[in-house]
C-alpha atoms as a PDB file:
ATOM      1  CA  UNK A   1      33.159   7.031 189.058  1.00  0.00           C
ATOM      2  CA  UNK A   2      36.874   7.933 188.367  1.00  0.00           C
ATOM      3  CA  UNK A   3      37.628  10.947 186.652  1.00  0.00           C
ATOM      4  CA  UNK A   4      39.344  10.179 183.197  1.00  0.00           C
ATOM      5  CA  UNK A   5      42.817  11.539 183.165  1.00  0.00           C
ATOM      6  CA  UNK A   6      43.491  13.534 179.839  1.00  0.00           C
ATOM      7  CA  UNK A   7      46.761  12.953 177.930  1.00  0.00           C
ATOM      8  CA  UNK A   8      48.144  15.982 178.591  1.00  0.00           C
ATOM      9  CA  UNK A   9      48.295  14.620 182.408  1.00  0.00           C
ATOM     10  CA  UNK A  10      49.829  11.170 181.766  1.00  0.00           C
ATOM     11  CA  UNK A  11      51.193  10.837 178.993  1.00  0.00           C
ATOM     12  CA  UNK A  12      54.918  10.536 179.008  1.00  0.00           C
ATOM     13  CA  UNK A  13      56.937  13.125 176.888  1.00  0.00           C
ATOM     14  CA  UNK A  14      58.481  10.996 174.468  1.00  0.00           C
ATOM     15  CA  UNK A  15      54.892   9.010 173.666  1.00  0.00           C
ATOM     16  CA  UNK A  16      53.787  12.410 172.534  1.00  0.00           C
ATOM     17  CA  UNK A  17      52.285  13.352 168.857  1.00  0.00           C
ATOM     18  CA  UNK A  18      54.003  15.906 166.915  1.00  0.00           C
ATOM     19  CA  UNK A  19      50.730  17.607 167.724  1.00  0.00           C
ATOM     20  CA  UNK A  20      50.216  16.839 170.927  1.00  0.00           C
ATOM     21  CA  UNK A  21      53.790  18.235 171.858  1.00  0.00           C
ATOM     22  CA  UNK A  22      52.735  21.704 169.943  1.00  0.00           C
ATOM     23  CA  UNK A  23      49.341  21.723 172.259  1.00  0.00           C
ATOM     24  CA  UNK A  24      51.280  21.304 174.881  1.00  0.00           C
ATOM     25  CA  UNK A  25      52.786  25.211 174.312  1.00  0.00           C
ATOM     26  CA  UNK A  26      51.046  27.212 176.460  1.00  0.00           C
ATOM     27  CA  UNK A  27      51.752  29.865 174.276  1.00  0.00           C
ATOM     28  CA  UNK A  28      52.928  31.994 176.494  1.00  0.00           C
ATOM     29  CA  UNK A  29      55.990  33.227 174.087  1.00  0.00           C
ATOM     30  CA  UNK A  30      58.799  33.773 177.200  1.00  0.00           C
ATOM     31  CA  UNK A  31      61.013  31.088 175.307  1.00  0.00           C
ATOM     32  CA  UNK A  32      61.161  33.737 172.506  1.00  0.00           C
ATOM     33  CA  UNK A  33      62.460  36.669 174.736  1.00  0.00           C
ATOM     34  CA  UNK A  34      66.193  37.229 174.501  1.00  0.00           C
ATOM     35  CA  UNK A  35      68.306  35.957 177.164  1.00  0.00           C
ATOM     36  CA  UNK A  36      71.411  37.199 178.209  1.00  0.00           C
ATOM     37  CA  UNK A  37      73.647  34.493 180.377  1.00  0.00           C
ATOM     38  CA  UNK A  38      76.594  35.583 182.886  1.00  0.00           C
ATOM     39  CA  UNK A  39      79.680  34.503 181.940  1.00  0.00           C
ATOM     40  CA  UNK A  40      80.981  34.458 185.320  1.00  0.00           C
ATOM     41  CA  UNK A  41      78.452  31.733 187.062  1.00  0.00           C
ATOM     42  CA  UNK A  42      75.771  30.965 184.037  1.00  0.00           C
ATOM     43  CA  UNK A  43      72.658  32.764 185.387  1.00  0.00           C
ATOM     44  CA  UNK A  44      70.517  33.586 182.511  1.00  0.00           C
ATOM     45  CA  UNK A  45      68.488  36.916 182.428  1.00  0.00           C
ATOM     46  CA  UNK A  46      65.536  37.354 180.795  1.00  0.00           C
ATOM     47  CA  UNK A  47      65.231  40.662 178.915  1.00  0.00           C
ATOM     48  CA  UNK A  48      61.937  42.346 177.325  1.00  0.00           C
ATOM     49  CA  UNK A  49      62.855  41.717 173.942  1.00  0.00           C
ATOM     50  CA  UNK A  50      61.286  39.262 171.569  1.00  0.00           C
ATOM     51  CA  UNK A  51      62.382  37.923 168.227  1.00  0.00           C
ATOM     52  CA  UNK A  52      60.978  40.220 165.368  1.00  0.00           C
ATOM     53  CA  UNK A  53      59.259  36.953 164.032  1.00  0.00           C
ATOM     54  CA  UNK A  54      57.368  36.849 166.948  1.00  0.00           C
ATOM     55  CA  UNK A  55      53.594  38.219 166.746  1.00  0.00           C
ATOM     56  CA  UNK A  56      53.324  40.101 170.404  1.00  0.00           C
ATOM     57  CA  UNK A  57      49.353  39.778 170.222  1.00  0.00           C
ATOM     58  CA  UNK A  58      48.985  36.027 169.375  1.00  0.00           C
ATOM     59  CA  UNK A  59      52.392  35.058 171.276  1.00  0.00           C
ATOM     60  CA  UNK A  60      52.742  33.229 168.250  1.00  0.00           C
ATOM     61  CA  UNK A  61      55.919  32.841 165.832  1.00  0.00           C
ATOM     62  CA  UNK A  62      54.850  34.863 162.246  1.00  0.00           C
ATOM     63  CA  UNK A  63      56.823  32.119 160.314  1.00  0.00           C
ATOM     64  CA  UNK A  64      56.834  28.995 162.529  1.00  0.00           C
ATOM     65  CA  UNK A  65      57.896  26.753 159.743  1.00  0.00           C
ATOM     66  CA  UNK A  66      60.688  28.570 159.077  1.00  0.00           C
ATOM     67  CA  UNK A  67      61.975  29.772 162.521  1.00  0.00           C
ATOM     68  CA  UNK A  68      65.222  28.037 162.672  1.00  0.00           C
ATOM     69  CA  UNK A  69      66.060  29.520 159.148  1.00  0.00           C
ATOM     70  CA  UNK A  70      65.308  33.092 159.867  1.00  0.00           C
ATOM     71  CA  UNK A  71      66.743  32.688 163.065  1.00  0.00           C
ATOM     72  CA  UNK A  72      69.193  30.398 163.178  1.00  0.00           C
ATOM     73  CA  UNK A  73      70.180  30.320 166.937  1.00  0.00           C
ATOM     74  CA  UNK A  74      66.271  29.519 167.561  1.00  0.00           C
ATOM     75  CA  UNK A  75      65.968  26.836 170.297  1.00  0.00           C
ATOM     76  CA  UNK A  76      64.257  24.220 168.913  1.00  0.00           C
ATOM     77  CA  UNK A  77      62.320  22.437 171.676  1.00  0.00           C
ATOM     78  CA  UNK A  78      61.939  18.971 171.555  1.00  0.00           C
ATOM     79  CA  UNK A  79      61.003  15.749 173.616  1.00  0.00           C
ATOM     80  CA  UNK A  80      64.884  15.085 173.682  1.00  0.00           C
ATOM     81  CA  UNK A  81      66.267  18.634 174.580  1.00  0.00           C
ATOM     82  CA  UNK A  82      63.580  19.747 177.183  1.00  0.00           C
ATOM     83  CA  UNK A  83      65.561  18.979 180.187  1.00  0.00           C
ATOM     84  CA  UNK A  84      68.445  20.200 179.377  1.00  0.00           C
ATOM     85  CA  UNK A  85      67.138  23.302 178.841  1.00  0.00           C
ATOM     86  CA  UNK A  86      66.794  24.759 183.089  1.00  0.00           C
ATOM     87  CA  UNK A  87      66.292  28.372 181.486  1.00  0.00           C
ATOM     88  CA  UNK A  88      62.974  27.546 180.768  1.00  0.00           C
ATOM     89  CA  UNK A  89      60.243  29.448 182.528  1.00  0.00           C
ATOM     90  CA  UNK A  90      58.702  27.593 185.779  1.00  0.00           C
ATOM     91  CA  UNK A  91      55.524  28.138 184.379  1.00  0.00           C
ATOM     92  CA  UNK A  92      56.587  26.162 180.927  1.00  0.00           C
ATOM     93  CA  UNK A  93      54.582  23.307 180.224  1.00  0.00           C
ATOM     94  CA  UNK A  94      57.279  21.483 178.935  1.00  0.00           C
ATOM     95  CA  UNK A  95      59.202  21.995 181.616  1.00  0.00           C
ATOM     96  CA  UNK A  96      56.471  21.280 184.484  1.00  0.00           C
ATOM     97  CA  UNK A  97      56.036  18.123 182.343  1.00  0.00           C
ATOM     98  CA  UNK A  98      59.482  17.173 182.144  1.00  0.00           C
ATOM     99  CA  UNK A  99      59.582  17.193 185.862  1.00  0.00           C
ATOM    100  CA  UNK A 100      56.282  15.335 186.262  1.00  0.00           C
ATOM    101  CA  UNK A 101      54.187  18.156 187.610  1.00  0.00           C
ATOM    102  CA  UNK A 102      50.691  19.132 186.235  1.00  0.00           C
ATOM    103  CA  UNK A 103      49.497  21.826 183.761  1.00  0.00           C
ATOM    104  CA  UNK A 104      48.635  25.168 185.791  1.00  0.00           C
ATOM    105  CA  UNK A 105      44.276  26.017 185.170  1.00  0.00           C
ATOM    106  CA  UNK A 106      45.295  28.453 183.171  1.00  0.00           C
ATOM    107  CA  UNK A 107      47.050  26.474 180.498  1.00  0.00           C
ATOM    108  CA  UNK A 108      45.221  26.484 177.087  1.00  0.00           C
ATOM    109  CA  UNK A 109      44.255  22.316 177.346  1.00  0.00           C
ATOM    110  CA  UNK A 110      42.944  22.667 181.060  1.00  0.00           C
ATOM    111  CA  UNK A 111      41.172  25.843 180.804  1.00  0.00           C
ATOM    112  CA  UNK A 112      39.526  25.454 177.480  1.00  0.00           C
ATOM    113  CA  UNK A 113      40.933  28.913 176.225  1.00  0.00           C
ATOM    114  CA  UNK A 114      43.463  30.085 174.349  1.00  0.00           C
ATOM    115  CA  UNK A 115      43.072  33.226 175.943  1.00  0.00           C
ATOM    116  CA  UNK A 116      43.535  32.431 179.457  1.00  0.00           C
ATOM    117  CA  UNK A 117      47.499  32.261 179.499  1.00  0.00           C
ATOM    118  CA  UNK A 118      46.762  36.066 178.464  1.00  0.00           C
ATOM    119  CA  UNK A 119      44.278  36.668 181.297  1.00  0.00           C
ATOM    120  CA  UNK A 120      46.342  34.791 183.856  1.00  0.00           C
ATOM    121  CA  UNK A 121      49.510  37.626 183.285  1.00  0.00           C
ATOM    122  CA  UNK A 122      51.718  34.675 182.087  1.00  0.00           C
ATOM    123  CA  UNK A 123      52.614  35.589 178.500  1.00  0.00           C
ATOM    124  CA  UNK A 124      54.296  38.446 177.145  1.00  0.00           C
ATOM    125  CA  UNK A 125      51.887  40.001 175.550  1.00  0.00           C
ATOM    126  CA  UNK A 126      52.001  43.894 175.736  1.00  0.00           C
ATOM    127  CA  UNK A 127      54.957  43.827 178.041  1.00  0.00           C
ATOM    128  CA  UNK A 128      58.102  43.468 175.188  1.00  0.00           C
ATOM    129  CA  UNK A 129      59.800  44.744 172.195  1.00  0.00           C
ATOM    130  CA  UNK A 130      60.999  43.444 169.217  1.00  0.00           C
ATOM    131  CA  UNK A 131      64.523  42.715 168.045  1.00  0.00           C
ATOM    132  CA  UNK A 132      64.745  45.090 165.457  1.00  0.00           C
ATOM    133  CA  UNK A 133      64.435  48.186 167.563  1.00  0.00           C
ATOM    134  CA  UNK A 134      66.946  47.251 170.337  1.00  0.00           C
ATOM    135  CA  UNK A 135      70.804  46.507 169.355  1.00  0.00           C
ATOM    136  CA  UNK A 136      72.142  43.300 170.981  1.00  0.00           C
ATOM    137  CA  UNK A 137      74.722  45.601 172.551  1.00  0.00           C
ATOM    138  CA  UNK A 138      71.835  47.183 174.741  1.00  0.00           C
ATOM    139  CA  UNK A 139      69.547  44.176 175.501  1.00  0.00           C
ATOM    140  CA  UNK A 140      71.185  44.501 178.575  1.00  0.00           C
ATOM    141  CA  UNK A 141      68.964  47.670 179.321  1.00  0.00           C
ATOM    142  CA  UNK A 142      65.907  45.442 179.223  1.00  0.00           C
ATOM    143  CA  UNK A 143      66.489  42.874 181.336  1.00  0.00           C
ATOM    144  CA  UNK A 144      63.186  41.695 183.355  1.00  0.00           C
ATOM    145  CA  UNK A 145      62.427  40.146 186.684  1.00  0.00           C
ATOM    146  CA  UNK A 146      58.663  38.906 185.989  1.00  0.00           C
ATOM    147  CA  UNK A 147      59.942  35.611 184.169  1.00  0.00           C
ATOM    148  CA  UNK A 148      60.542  32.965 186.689  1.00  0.00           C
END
């Protein structure tokens, strides 16, 4: 008998629920990290610090409704965006979905757990700071190298 593929697996992008696109977050919170790009050839750095709306335990945004109010440079991601946004971590979901490739076991929908993105080392928590300890001028003193 053949093995029933979830949605998650083959279901294009843009076919997507509003809630299946927010199950697909892996919730590993990198996409809320600052980034710092180079102005000379565009590489984008990844730095420890997280938006002070973002809860470092749950890797979850405090005010998700209201993220691109408080913060109005939040990157909204969406279906129509997600490939034009390379900065995205290799690990992202949308991202490995964008480019056709399948969820890692550690993602929330194949594993079962919420918790495993947290197990695995992926997400953020206990390894950043929040926004409103750090000046912007100085985020450059926290740049990180275990984003990919």
């Amino acid at each position: 008998m053949a093995a029933v593929a979830e949605w998650w697996q083959d279901t294009p992008l843009a076919e997507l629920s509003p809630e299946q696109w927010e199950a697909l977050c892996d919730g590993c919170a990198k996409c809320c990290l600052h980034k710092l790009e180079d102005e000379d050839d565009g590489e984008v750095f990844y730095t420890r610090v997280r938006c002070r709306y973002l809860d470092e335990q749950s890797c979850r945004c405090s005010d998700y409704a209201n993220r691109s109010v408080l913060v109005p440079n939040c990157i909204r991601l969406e279906q129509d965006n997600v490939l034009e946004l390379d900065w995205l971590p290799s690990t992202c979901a949308y991202r490995l979905r964008a480019h056709g490739e399948p969820l890692a076991e550690w993602h929330p929908l194949v594993s079962g757990s919420a918790d495993t993105v947290h197990r695995a080392g992926i997400s953020i928590r206990g390894r950043s700071l929040s926004d409103e300890f750090v000046h912007p001028d100085g985020y450059d003193e926290h740049i990180v190298h275990w984003v990919e």
